[in-house]
N, C-alpha and C. Protein backbone atom coordinates (compact mmCIF):
# COMPACT_ATOMS: atom_id res chain seq x y z
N UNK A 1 -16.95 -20.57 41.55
CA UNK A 1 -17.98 -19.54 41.67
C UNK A 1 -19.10 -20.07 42.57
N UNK A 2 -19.37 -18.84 43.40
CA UNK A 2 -20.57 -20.10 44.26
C UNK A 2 -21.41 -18.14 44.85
N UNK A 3 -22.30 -18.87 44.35
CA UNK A 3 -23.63 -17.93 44.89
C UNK A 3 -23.81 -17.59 46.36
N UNK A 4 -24.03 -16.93 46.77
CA UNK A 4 -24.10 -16.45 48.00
C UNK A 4 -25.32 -16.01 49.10
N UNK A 5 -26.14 -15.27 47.88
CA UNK A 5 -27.37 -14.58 48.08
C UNK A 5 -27.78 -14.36 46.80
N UNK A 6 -29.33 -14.38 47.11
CA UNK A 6 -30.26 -13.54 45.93
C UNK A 6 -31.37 -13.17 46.41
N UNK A 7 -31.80 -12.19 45.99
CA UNK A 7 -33.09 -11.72 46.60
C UNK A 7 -33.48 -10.98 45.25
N UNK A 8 -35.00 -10.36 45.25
CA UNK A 8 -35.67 -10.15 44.21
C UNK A 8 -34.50 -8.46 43.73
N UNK A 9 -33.95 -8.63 42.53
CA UNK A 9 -32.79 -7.54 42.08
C UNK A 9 -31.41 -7.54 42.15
N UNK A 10 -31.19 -8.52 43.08
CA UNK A 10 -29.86 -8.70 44.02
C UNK A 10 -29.32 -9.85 44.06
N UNK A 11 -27.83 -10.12 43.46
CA UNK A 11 -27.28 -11.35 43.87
C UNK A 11 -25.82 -11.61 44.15
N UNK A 12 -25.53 -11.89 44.82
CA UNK A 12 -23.60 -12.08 45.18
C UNK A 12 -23.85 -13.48 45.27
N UNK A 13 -22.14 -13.51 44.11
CA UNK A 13 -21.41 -14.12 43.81
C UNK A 13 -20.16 -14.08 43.85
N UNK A 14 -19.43 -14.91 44.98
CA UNK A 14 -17.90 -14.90 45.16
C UNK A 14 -17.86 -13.69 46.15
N UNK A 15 -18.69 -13.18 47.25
CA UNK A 15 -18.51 -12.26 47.66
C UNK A 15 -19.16 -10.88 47.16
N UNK A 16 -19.64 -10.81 45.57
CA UNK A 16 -19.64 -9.36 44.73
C UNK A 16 -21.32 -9.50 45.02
N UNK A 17 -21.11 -8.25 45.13
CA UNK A 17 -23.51 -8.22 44.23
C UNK A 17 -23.39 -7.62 43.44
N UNK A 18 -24.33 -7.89 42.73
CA UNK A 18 -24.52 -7.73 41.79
C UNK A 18 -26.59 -7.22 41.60
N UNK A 19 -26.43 -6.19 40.71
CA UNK A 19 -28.17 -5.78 40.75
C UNK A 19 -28.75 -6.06 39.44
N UNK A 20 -27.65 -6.27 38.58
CA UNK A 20 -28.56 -6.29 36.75
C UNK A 20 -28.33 -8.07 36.59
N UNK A 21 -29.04 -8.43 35.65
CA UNK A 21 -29.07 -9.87 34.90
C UNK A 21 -27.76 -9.79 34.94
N UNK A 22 -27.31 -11.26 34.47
CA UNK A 22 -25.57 -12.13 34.48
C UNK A 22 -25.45 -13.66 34.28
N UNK A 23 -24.57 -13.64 33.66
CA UNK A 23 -24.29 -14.74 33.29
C UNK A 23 -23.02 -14.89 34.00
N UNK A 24 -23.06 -16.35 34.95
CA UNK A 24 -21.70 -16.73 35.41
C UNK A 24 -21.22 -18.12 34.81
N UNK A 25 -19.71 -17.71 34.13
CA UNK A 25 -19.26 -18.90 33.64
C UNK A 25 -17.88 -19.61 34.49
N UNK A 26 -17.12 -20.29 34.42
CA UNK A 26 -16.43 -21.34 35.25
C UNK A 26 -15.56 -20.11 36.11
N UNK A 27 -14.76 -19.07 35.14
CA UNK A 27 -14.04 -17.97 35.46
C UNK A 27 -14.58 -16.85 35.27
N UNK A 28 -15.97 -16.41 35.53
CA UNK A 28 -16.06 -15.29 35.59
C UNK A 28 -17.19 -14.60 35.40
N UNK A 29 -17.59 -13.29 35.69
CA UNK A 29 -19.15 -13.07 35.65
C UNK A 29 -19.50 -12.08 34.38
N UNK A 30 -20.45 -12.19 33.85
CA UNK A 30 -20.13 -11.33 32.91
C UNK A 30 -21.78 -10.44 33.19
N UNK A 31 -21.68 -9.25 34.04
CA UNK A 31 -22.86 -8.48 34.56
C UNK A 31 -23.34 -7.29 33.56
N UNK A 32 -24.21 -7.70 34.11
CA UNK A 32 -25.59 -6.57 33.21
C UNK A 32 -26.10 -7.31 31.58
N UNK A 33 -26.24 -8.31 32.04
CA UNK A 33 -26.63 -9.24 30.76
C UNK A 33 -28.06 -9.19 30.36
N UNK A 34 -28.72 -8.51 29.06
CA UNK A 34 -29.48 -8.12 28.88
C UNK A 34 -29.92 -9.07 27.51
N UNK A 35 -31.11 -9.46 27.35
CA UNK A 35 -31.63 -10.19 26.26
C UNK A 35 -32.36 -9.13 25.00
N UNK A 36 -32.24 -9.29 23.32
CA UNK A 36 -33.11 -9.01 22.69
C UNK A 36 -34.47 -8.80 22.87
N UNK A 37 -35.50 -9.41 23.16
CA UNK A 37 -36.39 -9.02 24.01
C UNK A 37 -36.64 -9.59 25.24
N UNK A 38 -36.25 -8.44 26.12
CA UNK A 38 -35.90 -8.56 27.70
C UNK A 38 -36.47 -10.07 28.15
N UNK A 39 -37.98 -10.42 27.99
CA UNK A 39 -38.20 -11.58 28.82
C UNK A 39 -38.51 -12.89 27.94
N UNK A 40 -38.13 -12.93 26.71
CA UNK A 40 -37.62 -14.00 26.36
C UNK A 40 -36.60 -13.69 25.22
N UNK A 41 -36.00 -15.48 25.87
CA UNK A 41 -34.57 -15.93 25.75
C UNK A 41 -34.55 -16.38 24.33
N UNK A 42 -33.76 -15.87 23.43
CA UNK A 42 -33.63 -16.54 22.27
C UNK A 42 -31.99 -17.39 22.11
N UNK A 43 -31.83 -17.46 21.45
CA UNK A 43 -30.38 -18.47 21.09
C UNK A 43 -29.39 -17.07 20.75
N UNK A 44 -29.30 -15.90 20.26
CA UNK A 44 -28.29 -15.12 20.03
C UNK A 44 -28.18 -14.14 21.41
N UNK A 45 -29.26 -14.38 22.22
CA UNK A 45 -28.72 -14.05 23.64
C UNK A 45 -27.74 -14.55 24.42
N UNK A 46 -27.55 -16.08 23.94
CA UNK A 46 -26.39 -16.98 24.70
C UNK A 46 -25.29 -17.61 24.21
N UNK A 47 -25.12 -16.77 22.60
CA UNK A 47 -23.72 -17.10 21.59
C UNK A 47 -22.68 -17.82 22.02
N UNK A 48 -22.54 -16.54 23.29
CA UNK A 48 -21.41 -16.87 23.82
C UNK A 48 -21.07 -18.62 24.20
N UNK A 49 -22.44 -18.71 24.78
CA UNK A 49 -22.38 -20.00 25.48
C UNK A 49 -22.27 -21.27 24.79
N UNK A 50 -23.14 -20.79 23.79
CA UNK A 50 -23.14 -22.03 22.61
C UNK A 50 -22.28 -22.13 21.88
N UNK A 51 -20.71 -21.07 21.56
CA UNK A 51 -19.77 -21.19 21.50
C UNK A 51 -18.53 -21.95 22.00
N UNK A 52 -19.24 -21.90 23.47
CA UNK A 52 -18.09 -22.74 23.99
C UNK A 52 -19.15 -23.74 24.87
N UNK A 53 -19.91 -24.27 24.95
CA UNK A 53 -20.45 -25.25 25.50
C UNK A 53 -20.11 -25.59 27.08
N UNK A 54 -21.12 -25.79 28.22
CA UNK A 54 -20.99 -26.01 29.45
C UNK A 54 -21.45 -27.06 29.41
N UNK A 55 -21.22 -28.59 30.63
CA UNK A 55 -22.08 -29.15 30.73
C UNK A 55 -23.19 -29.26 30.93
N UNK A 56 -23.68 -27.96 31.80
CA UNK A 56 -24.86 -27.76 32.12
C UNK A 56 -25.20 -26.54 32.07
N UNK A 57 -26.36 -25.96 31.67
CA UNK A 57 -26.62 -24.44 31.74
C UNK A 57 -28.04 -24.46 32.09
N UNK A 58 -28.00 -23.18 33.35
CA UNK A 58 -29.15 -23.15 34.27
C UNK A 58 -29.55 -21.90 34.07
N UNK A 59 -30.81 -21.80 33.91
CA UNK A 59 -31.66 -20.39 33.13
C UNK A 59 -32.59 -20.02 34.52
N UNK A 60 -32.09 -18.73 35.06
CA UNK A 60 -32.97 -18.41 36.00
C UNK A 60 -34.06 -17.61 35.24
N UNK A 61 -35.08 -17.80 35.25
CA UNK A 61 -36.40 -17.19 34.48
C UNK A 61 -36.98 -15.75 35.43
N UNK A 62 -36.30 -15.58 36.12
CA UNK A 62 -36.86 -14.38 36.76
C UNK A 62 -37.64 -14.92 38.49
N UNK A 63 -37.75 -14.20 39.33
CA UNK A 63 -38.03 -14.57 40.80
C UNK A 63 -39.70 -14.72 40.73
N UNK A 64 -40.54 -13.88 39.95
CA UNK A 64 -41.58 -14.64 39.51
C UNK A 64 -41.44 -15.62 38.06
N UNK A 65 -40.80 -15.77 37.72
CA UNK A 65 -40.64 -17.02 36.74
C UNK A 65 -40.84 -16.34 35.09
N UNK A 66 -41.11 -14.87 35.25
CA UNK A 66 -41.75 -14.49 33.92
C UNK A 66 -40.84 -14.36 32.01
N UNK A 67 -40.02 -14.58 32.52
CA UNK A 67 -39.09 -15.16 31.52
C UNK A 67 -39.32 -16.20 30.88
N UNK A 68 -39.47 -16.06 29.58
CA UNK A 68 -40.06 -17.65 28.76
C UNK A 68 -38.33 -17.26 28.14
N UNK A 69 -38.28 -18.96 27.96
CA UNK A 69 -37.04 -19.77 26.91
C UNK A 69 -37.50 -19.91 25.85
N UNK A 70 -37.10 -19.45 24.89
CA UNK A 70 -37.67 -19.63 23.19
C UNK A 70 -37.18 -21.65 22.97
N UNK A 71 -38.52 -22.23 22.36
CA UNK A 71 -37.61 -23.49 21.92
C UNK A 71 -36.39 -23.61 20.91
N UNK A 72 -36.29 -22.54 20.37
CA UNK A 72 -34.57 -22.85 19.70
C UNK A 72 -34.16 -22.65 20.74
N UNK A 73 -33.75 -22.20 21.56
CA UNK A 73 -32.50 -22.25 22.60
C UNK A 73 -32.39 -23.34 23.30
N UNK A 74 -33.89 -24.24 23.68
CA UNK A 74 -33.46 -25.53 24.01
C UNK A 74 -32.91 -26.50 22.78
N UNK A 75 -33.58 -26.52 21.95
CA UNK A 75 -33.24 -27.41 21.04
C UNK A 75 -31.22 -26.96 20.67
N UNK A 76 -31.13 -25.84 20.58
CA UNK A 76 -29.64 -25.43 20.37
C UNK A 76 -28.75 -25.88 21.82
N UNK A 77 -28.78 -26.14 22.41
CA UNK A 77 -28.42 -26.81 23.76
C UNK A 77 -28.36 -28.04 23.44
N UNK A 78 -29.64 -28.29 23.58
CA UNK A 78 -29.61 -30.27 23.27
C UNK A 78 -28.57 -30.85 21.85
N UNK A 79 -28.48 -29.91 20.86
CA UNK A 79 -28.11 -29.94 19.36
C UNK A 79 -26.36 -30.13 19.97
N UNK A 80 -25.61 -29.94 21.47
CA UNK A 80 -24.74 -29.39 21.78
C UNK A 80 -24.20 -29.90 22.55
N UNK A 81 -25.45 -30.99 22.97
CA UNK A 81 -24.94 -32.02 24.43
C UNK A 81 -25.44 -31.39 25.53
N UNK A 82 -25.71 -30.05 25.63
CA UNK A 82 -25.90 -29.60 26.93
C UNK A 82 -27.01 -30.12 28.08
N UNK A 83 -26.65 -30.20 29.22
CA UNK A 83 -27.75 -30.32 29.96
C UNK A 83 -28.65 -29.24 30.20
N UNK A 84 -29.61 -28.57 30.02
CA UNK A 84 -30.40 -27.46 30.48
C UNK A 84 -31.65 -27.38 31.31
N UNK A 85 -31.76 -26.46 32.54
CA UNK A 85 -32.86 -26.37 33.54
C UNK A 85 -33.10 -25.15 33.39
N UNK A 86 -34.82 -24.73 33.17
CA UNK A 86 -34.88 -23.68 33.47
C UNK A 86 -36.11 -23.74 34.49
N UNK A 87 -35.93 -22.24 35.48
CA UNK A 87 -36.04 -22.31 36.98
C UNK A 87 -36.44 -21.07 37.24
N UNK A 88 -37.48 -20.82 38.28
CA UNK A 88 -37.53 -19.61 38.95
C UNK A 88 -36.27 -19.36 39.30
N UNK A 89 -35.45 -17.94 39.46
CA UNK A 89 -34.03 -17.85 39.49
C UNK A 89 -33.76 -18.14 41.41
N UNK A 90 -34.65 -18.61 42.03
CA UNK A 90 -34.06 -18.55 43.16
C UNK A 90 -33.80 -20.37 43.53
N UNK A 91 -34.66 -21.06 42.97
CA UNK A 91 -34.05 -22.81 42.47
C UNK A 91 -33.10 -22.88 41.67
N UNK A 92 -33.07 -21.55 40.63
CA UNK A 92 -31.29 -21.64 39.23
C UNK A 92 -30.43 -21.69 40.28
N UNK A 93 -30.44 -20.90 41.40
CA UNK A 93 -28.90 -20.46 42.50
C UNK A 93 -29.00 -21.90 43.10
N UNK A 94 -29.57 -22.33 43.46
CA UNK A 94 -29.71 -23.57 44.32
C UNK A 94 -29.27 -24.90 43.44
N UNK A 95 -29.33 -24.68 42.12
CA UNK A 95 -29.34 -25.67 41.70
C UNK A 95 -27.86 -25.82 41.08
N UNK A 96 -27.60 -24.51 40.75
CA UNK A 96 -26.79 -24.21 40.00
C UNK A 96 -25.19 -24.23 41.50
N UNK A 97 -25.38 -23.83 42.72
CA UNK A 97 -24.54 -24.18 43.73
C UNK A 97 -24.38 -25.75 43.63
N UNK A 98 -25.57 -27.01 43.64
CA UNK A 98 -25.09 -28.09 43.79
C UNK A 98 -24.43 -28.88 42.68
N UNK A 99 -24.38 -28.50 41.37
CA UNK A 99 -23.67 -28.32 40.18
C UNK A 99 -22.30 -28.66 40.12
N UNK A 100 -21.93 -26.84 41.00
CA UNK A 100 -20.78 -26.98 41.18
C UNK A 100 -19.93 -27.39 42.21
N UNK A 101 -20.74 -27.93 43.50
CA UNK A 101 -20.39 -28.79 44.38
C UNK A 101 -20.19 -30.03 43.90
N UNK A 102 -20.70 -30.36 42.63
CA UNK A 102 -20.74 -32.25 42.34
C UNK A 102 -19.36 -31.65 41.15
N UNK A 103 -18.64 -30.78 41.00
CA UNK A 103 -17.79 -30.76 39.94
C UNK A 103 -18.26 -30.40 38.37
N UNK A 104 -19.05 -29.80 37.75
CA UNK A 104 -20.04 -29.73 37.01
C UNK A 104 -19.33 -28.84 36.68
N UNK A 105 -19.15 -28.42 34.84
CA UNK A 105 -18.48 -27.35 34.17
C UNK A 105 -20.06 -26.32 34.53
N UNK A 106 -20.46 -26.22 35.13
CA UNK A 106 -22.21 -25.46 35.26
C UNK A 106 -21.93 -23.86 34.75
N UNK A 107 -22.77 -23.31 34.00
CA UNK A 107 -22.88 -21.96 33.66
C UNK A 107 -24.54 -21.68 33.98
N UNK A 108 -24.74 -20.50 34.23
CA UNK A 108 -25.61 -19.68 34.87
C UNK A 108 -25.99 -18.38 34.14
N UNK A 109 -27.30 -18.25 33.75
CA UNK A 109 -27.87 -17.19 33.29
C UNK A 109 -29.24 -16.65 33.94
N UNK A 110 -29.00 -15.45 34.54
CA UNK A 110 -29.70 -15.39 35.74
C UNK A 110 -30.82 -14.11 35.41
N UNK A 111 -32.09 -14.04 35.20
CA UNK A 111 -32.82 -12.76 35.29
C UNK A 111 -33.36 -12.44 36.66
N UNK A 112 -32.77 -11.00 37.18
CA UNK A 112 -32.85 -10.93 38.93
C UNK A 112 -34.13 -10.51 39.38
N UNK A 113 -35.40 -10.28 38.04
CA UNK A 113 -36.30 -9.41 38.52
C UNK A 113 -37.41 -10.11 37.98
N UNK A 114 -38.84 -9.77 38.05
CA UNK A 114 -39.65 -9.96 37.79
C UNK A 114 -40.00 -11.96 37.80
């Protein structure tokens, strides 16, 4: 999976754009990913993830950054091994591309707006 573009609403991946929040995991995107309360992240927003564990998971906080991470979700990460960054979402793409250039199981949770 490798990012392509993003701009404030907008992001392709693998070729696709995409306009709503998403989470991209090793195989696949899972679009229009929406949180309990929209701009912060709690731990049953990312079940999925903490179900199956990535090495690394990169939290785009939104293109102005306005997305807060609840501390259970870090602490449930760390509780998990995970590595976690969270990022204005246009350093998550950047960071989250060299990830998976170094071989990195990397997963991606991206808010495209605000």
């Amino acid at each position: 999976m490798e990012i392509t573009g993003y701009t404030f609403g907008k992001i392709t991946v693998d070729g696709k754009a995409y306009t709503g929040d998403l989470i991209i995991y090793p195989d696949r995107v899972e679009a229009s990913w929406w949180r309990r309360e929209g701009h912060l992240l709690q731990p049953e927003d990312i079940s999925a993830i903490l179900t199956d564990p990535p090495d690394v998971l990169i939290i785009g906080t939104g293109h102005d950054g306005v997305m807060q991470v609840s501390g259970r979700v870090l602490d449930a990460l760390r509780e998990k091994g995970v590595e976690v960054h969270a990022l204005k979402t246009s350093e998550a793409v950047k960071l989250f591309n060299r990830q998976w250039e170094r071989g990195k199981r990397a997963v991606a949770a991206l808010h495209l707006t605000c």
